[in-house]
Protein backbone atom coordinates (compact mmCIF):
# COMPACT_ATOMS: atom_id res chain seq x y z
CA UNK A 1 0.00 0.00 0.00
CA UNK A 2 1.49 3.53 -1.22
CA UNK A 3 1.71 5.96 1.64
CA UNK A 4 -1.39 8.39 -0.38
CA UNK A 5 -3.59 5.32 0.43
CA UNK A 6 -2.57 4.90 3.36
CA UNK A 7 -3.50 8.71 4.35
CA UNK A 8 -7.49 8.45 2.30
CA UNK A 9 -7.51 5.18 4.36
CA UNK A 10 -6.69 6.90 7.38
CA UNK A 11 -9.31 9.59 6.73
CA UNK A 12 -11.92 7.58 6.10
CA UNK A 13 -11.69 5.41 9.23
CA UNK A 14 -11.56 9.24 10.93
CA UNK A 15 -14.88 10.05 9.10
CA UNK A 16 -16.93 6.87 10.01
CA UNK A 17 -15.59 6.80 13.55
CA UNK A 18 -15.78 10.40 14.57
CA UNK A 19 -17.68 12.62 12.13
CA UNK A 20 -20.62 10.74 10.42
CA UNK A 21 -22.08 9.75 13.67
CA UNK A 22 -21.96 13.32 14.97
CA UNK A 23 -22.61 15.54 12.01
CA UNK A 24 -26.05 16.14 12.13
CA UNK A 25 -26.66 16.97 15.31
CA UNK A 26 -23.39 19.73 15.38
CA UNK A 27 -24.95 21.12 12.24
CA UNK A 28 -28.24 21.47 13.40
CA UNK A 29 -27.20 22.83 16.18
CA UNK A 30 -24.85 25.42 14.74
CA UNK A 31 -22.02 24.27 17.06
CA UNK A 32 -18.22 23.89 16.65
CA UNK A 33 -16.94 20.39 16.46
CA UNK A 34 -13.99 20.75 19.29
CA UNK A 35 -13.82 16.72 19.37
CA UNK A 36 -13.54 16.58 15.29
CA UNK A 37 -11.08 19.61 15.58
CA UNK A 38 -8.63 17.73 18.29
CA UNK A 39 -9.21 14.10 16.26
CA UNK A 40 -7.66 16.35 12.78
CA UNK A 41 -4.73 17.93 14.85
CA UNK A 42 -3.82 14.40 15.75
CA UNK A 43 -4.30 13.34 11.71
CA UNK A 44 -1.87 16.02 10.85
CA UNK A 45 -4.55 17.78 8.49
CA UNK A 46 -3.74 21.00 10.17
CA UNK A 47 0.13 20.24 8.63
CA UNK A 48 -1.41 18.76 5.27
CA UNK A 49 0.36 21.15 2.64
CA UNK A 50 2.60 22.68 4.97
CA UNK A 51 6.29 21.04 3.79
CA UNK A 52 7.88 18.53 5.98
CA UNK A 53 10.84 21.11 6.91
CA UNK A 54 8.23 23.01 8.71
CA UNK A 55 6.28 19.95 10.42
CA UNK A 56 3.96 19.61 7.86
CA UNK A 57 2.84 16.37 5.96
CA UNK A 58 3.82 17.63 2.62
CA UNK A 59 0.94 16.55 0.64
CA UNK A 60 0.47 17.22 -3.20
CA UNK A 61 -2.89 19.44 -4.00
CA UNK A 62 -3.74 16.05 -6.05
CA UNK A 63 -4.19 14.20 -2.51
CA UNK A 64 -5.04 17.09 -0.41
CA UNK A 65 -8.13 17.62 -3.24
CA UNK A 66 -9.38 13.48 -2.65
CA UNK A 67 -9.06 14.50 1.13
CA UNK A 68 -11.24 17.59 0.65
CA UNK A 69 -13.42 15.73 -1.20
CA UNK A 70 -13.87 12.67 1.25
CA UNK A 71 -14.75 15.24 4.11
CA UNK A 72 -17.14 17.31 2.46
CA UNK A 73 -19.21 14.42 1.24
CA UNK A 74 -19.62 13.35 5.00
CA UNK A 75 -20.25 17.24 6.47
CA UNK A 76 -18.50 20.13 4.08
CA UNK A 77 -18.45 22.45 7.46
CA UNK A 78 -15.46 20.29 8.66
CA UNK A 79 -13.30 20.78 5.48
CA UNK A 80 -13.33 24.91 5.76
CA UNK A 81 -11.88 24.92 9.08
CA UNK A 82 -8.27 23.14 7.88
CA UNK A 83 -8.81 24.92 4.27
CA UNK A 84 -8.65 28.38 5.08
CA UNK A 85 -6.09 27.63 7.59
CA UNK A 86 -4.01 26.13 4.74
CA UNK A 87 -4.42 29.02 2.19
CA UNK A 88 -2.91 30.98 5.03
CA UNK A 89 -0.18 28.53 5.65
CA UNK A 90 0.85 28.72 2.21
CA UNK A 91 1.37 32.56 1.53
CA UNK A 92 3.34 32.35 4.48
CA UNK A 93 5.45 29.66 3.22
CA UNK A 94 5.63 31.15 -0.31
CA UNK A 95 6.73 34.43 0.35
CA UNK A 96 7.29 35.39 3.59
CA UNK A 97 11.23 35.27 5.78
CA UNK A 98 12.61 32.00 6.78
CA UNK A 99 12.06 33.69 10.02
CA UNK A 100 8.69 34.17 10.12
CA UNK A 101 8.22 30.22 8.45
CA UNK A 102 10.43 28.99 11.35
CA UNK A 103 7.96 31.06 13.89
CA UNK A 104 4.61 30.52 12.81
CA UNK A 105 4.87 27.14 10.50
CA UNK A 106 5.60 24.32 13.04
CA UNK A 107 2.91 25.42 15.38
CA UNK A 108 0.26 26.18 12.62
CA UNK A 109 1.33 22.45 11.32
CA UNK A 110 -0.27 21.01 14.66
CA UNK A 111 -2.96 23.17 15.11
CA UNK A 112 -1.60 24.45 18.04
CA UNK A 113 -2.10 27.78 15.71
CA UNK A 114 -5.02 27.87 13.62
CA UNK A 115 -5.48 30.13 11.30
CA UNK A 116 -7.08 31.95 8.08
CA UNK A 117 -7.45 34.75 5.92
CA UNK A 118 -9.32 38.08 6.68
CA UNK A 119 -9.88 39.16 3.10
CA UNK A 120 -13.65 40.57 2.26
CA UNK A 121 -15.20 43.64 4.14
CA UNK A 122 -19.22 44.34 4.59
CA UNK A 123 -18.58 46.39 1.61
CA UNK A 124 -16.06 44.81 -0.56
CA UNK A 125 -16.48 40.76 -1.63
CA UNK A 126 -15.13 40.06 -5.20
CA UNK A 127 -13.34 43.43 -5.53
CA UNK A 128 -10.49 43.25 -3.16
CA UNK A 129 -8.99 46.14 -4.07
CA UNK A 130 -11.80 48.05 -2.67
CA UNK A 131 -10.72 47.26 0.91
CA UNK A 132 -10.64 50.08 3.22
CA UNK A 133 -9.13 48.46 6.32
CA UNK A 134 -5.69 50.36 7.23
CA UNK A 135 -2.43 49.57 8.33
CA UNK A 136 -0.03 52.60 9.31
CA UNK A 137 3.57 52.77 10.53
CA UNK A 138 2.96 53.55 14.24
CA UNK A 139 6.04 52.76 17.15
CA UNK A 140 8.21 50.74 14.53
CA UNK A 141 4.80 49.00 13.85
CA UNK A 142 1.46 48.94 12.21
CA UNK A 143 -1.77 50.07 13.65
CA UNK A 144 -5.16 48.22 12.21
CA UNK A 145 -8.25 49.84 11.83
CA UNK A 146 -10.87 47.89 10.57
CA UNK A 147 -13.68 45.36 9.89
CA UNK A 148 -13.21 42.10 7.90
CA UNK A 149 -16.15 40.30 7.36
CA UNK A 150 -17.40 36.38 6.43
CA UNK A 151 -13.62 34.76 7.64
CA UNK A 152 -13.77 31.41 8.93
CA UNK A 153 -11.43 30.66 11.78
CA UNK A 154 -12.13 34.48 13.17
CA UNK A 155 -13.78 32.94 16.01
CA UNK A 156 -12.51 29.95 16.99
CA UNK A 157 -9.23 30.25 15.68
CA UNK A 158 -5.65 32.94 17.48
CA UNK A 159 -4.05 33.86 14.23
CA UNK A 160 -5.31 35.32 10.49
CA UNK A 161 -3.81 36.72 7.67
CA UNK A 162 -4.77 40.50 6.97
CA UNK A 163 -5.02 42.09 3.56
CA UNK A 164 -4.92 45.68 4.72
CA UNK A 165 -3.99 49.16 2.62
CA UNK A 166 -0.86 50.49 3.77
CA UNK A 167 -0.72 53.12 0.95
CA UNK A 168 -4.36 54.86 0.25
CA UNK A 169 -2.68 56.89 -2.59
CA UNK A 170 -0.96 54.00 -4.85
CA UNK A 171 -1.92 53.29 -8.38
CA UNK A 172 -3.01 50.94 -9.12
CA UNK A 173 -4.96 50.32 -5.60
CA UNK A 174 -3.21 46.51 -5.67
CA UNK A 175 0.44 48.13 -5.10
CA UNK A 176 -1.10 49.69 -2.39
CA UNK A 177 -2.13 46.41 -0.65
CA UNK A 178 0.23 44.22 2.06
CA UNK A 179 -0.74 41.01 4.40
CA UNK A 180 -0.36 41.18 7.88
CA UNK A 181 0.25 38.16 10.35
CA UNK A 182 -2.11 39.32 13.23
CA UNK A 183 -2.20 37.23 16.46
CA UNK A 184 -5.53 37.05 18.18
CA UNK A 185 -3.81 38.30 21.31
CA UNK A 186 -3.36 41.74 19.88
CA UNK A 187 -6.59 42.46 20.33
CA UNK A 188 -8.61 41.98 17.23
CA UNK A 189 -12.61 40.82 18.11
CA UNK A 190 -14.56 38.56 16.46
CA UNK A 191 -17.93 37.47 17.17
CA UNK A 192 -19.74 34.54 14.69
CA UNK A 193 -22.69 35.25 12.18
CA UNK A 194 -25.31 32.81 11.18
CA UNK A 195 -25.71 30.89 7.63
CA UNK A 196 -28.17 29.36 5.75
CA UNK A 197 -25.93 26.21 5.80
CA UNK A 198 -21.79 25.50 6.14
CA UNK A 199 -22.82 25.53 9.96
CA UNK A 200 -20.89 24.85 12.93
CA UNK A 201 -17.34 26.52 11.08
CA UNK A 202 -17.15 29.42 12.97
CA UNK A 203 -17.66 32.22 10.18
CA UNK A 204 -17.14 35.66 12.23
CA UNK A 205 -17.10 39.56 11.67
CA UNK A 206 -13.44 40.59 12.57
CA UNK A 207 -13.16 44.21 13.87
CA UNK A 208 -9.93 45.85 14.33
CA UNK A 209 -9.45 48.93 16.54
CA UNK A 210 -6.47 50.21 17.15
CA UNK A 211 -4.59 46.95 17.11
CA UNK A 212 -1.08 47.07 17.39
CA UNK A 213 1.20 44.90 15.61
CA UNK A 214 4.83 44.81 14.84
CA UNK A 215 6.70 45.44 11.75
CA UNK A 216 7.88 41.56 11.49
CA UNK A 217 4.12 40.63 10.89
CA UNK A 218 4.53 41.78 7.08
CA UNK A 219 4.68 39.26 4.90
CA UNK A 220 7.62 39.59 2.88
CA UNK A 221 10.28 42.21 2.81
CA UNK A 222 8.32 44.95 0.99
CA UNK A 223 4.57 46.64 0.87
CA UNK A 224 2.47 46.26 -2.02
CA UNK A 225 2.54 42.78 -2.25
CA UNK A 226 -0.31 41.57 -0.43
CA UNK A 227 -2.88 41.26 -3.01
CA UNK A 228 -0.66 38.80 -5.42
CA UNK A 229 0.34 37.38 -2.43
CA UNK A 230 -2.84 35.72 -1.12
CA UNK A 231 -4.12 35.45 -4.93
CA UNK A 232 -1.28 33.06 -4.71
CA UNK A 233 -2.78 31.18 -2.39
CA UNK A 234 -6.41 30.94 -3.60
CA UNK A 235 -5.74 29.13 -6.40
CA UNK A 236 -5.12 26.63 -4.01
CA UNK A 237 -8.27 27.51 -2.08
CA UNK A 238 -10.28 27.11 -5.33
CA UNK A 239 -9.32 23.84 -5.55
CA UNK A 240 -10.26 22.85 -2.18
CA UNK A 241 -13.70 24.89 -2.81
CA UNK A 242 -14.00 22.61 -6.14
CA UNK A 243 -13.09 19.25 -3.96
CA UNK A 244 -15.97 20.18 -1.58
CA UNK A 245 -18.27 20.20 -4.54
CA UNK A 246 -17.35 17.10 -5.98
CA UNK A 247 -17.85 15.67 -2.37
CA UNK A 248 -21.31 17.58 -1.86
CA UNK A 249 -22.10 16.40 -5.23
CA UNK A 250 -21.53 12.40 -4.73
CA UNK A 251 -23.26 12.82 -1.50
CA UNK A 252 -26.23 13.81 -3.01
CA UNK A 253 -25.75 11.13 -5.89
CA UNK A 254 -25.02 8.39 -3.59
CA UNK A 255 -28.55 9.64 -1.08
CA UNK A 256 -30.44 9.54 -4.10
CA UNK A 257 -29.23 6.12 -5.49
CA UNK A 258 -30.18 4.33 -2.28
CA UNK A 259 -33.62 5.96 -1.57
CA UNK A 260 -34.83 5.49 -5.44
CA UNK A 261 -33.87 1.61 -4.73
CA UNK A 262 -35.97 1.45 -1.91
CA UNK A 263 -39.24 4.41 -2.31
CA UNK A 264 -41.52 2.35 -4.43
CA UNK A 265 -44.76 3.86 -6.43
CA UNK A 266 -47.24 2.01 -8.66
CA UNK A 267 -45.79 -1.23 -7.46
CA UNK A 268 -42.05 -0.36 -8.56
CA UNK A 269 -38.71 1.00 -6.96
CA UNK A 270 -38.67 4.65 -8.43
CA UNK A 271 -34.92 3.97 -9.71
CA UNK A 272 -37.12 2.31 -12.99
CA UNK A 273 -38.83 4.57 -13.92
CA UNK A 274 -37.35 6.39 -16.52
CA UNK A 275 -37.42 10.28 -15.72
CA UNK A 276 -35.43 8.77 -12.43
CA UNK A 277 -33.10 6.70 -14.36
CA UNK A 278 -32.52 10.62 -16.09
CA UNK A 279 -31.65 12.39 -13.23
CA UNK A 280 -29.62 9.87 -11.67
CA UNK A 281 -27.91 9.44 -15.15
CA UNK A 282 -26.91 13.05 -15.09
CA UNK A 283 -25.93 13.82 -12.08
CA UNK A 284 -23.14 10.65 -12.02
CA UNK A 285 -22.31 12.46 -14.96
CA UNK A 286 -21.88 15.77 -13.16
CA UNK A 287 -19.76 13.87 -10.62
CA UNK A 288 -17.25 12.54 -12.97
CA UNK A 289 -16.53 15.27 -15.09
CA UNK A 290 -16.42 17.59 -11.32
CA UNK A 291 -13.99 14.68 -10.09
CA UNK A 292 -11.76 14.72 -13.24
CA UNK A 293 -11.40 18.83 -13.31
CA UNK A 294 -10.83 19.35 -10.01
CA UNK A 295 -7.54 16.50 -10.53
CA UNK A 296 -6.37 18.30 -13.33
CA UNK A 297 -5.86 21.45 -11.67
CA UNK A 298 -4.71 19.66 -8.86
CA UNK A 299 -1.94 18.50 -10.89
CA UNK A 300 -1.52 21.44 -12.53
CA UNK A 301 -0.76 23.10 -9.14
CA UNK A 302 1.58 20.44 -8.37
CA UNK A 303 4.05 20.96 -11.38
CA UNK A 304 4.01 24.81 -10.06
CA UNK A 305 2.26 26.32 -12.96
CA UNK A 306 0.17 28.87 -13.42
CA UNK A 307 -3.43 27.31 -12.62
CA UNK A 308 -5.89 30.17 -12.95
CA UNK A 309 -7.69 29.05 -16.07
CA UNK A 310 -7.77 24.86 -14.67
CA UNK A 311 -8.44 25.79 -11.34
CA UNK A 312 -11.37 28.56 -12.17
CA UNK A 313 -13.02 25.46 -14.67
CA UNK A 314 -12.86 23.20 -11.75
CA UNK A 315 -14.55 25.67 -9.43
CA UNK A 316 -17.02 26.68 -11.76
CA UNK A 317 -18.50 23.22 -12.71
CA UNK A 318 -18.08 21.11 -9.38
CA UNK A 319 -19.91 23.74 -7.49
CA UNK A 320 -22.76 24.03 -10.15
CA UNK A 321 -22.31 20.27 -9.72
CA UNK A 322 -23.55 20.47 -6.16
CA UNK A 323 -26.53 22.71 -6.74
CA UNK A 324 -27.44 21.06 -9.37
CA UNK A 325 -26.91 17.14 -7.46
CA UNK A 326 -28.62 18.82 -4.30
CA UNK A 327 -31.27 19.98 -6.32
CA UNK A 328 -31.77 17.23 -7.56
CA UNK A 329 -31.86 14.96 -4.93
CA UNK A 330 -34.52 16.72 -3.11
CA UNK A 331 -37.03 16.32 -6.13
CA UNK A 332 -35.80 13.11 -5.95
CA UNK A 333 -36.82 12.49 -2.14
CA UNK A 334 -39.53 14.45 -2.39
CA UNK A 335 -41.13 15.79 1.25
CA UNK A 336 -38.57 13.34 2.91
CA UNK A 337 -36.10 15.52 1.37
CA UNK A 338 -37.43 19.08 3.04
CA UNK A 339 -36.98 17.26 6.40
CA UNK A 340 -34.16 18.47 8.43
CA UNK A 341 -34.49 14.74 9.28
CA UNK A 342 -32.46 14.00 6.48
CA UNK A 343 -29.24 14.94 5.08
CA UNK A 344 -30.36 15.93 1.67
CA UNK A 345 -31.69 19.34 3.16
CA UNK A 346 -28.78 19.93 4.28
CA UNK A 347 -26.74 19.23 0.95
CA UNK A 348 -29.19 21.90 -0.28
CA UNK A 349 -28.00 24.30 2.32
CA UNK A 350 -24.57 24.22 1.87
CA UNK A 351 -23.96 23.62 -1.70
CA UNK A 352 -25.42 27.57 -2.65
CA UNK A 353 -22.13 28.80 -0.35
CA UNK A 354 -19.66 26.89 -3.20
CA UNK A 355 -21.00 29.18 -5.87
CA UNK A 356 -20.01 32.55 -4.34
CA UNK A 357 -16.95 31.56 -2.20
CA UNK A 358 -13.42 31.92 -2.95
CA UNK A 359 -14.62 34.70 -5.52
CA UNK A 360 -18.58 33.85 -7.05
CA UNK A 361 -18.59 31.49 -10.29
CA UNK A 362 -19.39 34.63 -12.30
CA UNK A 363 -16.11 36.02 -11.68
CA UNK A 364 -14.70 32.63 -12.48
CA UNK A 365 -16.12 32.88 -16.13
CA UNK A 366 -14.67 36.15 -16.47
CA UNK A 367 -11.12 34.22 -15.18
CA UNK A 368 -11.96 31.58 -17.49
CA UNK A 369 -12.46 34.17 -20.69
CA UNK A 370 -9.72 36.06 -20.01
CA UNK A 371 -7.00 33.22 -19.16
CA UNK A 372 -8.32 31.49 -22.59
CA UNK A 373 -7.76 34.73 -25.32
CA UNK A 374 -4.24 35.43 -23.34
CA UNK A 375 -3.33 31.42 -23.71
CA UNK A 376 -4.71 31.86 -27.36
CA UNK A 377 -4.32 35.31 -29.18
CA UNK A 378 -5.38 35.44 -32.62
């Protein structure tokens, strides 16, 4: 057995034993899975892409992707709170000092630090470079003022990454933009909002006031970077996003393949009869094609190319994947389907959160276009 097996092998044992029995009632309840959290510091999934210099496991996006995909199709919640921590680990190890790697890495890699990325305000989403948190020099430091909105691990989590303007008068706006290491112990506050679904991941309101932190928490060794910086990372986070929808989509395949073997009408299983045997058709078809994407750009990511255009394709289509699957599987379940008694409502809670996250699948077209006549010009 290879040792990538032997890690999905090890995941799925930590699924059946300590998540599937649980989910429900921590998402219905809208509470944070402490147990789940302390079982995935002990897998190392808090380390998963961090490199093995730094205490990390190492992992290729190709397996860290199956991974994603594995947890989501059990509860998708539990896959945001290692993801976003991730995204963060990996602008840090891309471009910020040994020093700062050597500091922050081997704890994040156990979870003793566990992070993510304070990017979108209550009035900026998509367009990042509308951001009007601030960051300026004050006592050989920088002083935050702020609110960051929708960040996972605000609440829960000590540490997050900061896109903040350190230069209000830069053009363009994005050389204006740096990322900030900011420790929950300097004072930020953060205080959780509720969600149609992706419940019990702590998704907070961050506000910064006054917060103090020192000059070492730049990423890098000059301003003006931050926005390329963390774009860096979220290809990788659009992957992830993609994996969840793959695993939100098989869920929803797999629910709807067992109940249309056992509902029966006019005498029959509902699996034959035909405008079923349709929908089940296409959305094992959605699946696949979701599966096989998302493992491209994957790979892709792994040879250290460019992945904009693979990983934007993968995003778009598994996550239309899963609203279309959810969808799906509730006509297919009928009323037992709108019952919070079963886990199809909740597929059709979470998957709408995959279309808009990690930038909205209309900005991915745009991604898409634009990667495709710069790859191509006439």
């Amino acid at each position: 057995m290879n040792d990538q097996q032997m890690v999905l092998d090890a995941i799925d044992r930590f699924l059946d034993k300590d998540v599937r029995p649980v989910a429900k009632a921590l998402e219905q309840a809208d509470e944070y899975p402490h147990d789940i959290v302390s079982k995935m510091r002990d897998l190392g999934l808090f380390g998963a892409t961090i490199g093995e210099q730094y205490g990390g496991l190492g992992l290729s996006a190709t397996v860290y992707a199956k991974i994603v995909e594995r947890v989501s199709s059990v509860w998708m919640s539990v896959s945001g709170i290692f993801n976003s921590h991730l995204i963060m680990c990996a602008a840090i190890e891309r471009f910020a000092s040994e020093s700062m790697k050597e500091h922050y890495l081997p704890r994040m890699a156990t979870g003793e630090l566990r992070g993510g990325i304070a990017l979108t305000e209550p009035d900026c989403g998509t367009d990042l470079q509308a951001i009007r948190t601030r960051a300026v020099h004050h006592n050989d430091g920088y002083l935050i003022n702020g609110t960051k909105q929708w960040i996972t691990n605000s609440v829960e989590g000590n540490v997050l990454a900061v896109l903040v303007k350190t230069d209000l008068n830069t053009l363009p706006r994005h050389k204006g933009m740096s990322l900030l290491v900011v420790e929950k112990s300097a004072g930020y506050r953060a205080h959780k909002l509720k969600k149609l679904g992706y419940r019990g991941v702590d998704t907070g309101e961050v506000l910064f006031d006054d917060v103090w932190v020192p000059s070492t928490a730049l990423i890098g060794d000059q301003h003006g970077r931050g926005l390329q910086q963390i774009l860096s990372g979220l290809a990788l986070g659009r992957i992830n996003v993609a994996a969840r929808g793959v695993g939100v989509a098989q869920a929803a395949l797999s629910a709807s393949l067992n109940y249309a073997q056992l509902r029966e009408t006019f005498g029959q299983p509902i699996a034959q009869h035909q405008a079923i045997q349709l929908k089940l058709a296409d959305m094992a078809t959605q699946v696949e094609a979701a599966r096989l994407l998302t493992e491209r750009a994957a790979q892709v990511y792994d040879r250290g190319e460019r992945c904009d255009l693979e990983a934007g394709m993968a995003k778009l289509f598994a996550t239309e994947a899963a609203m279309e699957n959810a969808s799906e599987a509730l006509r297919i379940h009928g009323a037992y389907g709108y019952s919070p008694d079963n886990e199809v409502e909740r597929y059709y809670r979470d998957a709408p959160l995959l279309v808009v996250g990690e930038g909205t699948n209309e900005l991915q077209r745009l991604i898409i276009a634009q990667q495709m006549l710069e790859r191509h010009p006439a």
